[in-house]
Protein backbone atom coordinates (compact mmCIF):
# COMPACT_ATOMS: atom_id res chain seq x y z
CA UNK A 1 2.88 -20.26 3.81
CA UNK A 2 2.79 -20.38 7.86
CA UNK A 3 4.04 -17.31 8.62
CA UNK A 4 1.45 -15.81 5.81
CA UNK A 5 -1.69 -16.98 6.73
CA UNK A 6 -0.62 -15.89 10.14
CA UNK A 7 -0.60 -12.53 8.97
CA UNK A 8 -3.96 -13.00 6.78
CA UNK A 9 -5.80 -14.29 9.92
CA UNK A 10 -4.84 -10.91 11.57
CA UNK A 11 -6.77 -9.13 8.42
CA UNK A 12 -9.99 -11.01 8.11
CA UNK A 13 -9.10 -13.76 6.03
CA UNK A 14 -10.21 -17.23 7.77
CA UNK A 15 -8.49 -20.24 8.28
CA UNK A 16 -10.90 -21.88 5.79
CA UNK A 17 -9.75 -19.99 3.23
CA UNK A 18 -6.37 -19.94 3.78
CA UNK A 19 -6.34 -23.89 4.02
CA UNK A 20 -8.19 -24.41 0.89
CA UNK A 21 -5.52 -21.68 -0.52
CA UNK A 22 -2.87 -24.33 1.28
CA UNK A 23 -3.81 -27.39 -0.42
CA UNK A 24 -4.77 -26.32 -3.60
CA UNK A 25 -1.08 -24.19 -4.66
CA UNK A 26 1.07 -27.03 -4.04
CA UNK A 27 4.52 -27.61 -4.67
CA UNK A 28 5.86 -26.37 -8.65
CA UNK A 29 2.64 -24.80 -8.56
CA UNK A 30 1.81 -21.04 -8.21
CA UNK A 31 -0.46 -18.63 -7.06
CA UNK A 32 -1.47 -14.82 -7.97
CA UNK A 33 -3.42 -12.57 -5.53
CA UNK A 34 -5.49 -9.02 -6.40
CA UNK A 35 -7.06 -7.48 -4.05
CA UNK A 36 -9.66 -5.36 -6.55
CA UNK A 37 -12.40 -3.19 -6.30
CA UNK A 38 -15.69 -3.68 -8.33
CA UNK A 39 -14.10 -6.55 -10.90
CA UNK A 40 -16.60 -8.46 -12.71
CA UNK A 41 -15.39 -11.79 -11.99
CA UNK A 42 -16.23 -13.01 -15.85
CA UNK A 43 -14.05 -9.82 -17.20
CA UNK A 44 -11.67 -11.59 -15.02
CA UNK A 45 -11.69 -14.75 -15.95
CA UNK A 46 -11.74 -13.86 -19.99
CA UNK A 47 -8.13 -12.82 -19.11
CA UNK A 48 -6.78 -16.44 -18.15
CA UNK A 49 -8.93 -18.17 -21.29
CA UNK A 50 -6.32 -20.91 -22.37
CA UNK A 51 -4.43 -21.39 -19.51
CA UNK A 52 -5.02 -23.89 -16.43
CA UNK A 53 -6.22 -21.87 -12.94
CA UNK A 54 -8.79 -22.24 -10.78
CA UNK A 55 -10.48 -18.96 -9.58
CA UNK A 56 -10.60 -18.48 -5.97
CA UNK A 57 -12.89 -15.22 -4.58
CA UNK A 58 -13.74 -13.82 -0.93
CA UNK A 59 -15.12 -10.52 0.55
CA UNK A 60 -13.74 -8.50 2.68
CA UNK A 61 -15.26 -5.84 5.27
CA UNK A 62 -13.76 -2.23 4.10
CA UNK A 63 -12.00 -2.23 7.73
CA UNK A 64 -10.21 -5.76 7.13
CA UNK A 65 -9.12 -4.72 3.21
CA UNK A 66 -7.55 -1.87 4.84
CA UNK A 67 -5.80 -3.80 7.10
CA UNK A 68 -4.49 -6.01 4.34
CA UNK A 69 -3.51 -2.68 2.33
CA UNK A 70 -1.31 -1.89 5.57
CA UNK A 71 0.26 -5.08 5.97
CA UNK A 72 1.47 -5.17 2.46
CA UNK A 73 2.40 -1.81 2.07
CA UNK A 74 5.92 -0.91 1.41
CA UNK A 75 7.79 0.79 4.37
């Protein structure tokens, strides 16, 4: 998780964030990341009805989501 949010502070995703990220997927637990466009957040969270998660959102400036785009993209 270091080495991540090392990257993620480089795209416009605060330390806040990434420590509330930190404690709250703790060990034998997971976590699942989108990076979307226009969702409605309760279409969203209709799709994990019945199961135990905790819905996490942020914003990002159109210059730092294309940073994170480029940092995950596949070389």
């Amino acid at each position: 998780m270091g080495g991540l949010s090392g990257s993620l502070a480089d795209v416009g995703i605060d330390d806040s964030f990434i420590k509330r990220i930190r404690e709250t997927v703790t060990p034998g637990t997971s976590a699942l990341f989108l990076l979307t466009s226009g969702a409605v957040m309760d279409r969203v969270t209709e799709h994990f009805t019945g199961t135990r998660f905790e819905l996490v959102e942020t914003n990002l400036s159109r210059e730092d989501e294309d940073a994170l785009r480029q940092a995950f993209a596949p070389e």
